[in-house]
C-alpha atoms as a PDB file:
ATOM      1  CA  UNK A   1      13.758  -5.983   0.401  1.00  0.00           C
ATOM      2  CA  UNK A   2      17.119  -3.659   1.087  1.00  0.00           C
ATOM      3  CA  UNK A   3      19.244  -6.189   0.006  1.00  0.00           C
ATOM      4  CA  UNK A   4      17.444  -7.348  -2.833  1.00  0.00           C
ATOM      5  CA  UNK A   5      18.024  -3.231  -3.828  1.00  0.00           C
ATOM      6  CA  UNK A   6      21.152  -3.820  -2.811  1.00  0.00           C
ATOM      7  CA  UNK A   7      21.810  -6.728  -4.975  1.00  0.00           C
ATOM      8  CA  UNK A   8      20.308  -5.389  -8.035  1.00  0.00           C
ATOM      9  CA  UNK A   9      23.039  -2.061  -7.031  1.00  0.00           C
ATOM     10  CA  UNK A  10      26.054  -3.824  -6.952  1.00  0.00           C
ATOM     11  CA  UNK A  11      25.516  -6.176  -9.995  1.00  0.00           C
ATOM     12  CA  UNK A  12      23.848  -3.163 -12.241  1.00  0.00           C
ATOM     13  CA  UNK A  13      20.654  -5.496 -12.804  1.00  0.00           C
ATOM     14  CA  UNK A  14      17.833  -3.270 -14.259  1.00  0.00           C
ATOM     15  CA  UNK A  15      15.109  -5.113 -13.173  1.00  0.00           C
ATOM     16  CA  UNK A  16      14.336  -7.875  -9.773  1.00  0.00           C
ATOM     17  CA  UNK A  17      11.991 -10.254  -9.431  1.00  0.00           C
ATOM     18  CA  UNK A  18      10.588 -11.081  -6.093  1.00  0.00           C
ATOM     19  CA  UNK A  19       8.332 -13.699  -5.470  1.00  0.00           C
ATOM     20  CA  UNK A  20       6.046 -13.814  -2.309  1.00  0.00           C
ATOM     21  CA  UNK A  21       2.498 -13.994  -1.008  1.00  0.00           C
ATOM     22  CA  UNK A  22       1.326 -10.756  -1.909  1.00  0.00           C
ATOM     23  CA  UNK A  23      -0.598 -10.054  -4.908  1.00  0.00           C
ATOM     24  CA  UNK A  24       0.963  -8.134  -8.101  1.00  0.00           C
ATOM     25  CA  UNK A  25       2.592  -5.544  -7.645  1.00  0.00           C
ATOM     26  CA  UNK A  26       5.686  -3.258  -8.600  1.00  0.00           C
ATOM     27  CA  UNK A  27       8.215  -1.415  -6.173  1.00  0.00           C
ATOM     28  CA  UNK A  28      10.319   1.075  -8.467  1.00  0.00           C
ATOM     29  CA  UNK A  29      12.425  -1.812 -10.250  1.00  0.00           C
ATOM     30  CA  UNK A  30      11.093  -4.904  -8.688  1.00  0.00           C
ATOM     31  CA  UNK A  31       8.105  -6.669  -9.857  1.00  0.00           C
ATOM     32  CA  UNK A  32       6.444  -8.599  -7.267  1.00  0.00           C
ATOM     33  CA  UNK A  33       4.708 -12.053  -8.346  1.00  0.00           C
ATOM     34  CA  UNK A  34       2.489 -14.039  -5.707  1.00  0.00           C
ATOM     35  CA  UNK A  35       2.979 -17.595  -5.425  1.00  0.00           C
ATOM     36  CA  UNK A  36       0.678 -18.859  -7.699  1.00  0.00           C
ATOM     37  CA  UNK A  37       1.618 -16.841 -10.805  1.00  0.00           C
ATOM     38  CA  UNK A  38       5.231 -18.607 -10.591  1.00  0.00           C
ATOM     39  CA  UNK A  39       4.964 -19.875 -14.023  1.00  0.00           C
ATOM     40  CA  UNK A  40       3.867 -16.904 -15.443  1.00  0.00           C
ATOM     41  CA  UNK A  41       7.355 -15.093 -14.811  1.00  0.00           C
ATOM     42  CA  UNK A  42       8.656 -16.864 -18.156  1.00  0.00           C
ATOM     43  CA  UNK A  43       5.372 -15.630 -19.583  1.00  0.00           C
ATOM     44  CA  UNK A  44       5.192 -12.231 -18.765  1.00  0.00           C
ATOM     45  CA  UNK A  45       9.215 -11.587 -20.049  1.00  0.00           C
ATOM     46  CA  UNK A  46       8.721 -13.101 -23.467  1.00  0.00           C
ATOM     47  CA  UNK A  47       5.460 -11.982 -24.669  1.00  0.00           C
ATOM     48  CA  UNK A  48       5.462  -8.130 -22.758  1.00  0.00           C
ATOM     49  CA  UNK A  49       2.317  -6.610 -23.117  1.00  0.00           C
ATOM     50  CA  UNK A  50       0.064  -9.726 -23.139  1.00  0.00           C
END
């Protein structure tokens, strides 16, 4: 995940996603979605707090 961090550095993003086969989570400015939630990215960015 350094060079996500890395990434995220160098082109002043505020916030990564990362997708993978671990459950929910959130690592300081990445959010973590599992593979099955894929379609809820778009979700979860529109409607915050749902």
């Amino acid at each position: 995940m350094q060079s996500l961090y890395l990434f995220l550095n160098e082109k002043k993003i505020i916030i990564g996603i990362r997708i993978s086969q671990e459950n929910f989570s959130k690592y300081n400015n990445i959010e973590v979605f599992p593979l099955y939630a894929v379609t809820n990215i778009v979700d979860h960015y529109e409607n915050p707090g749902i």
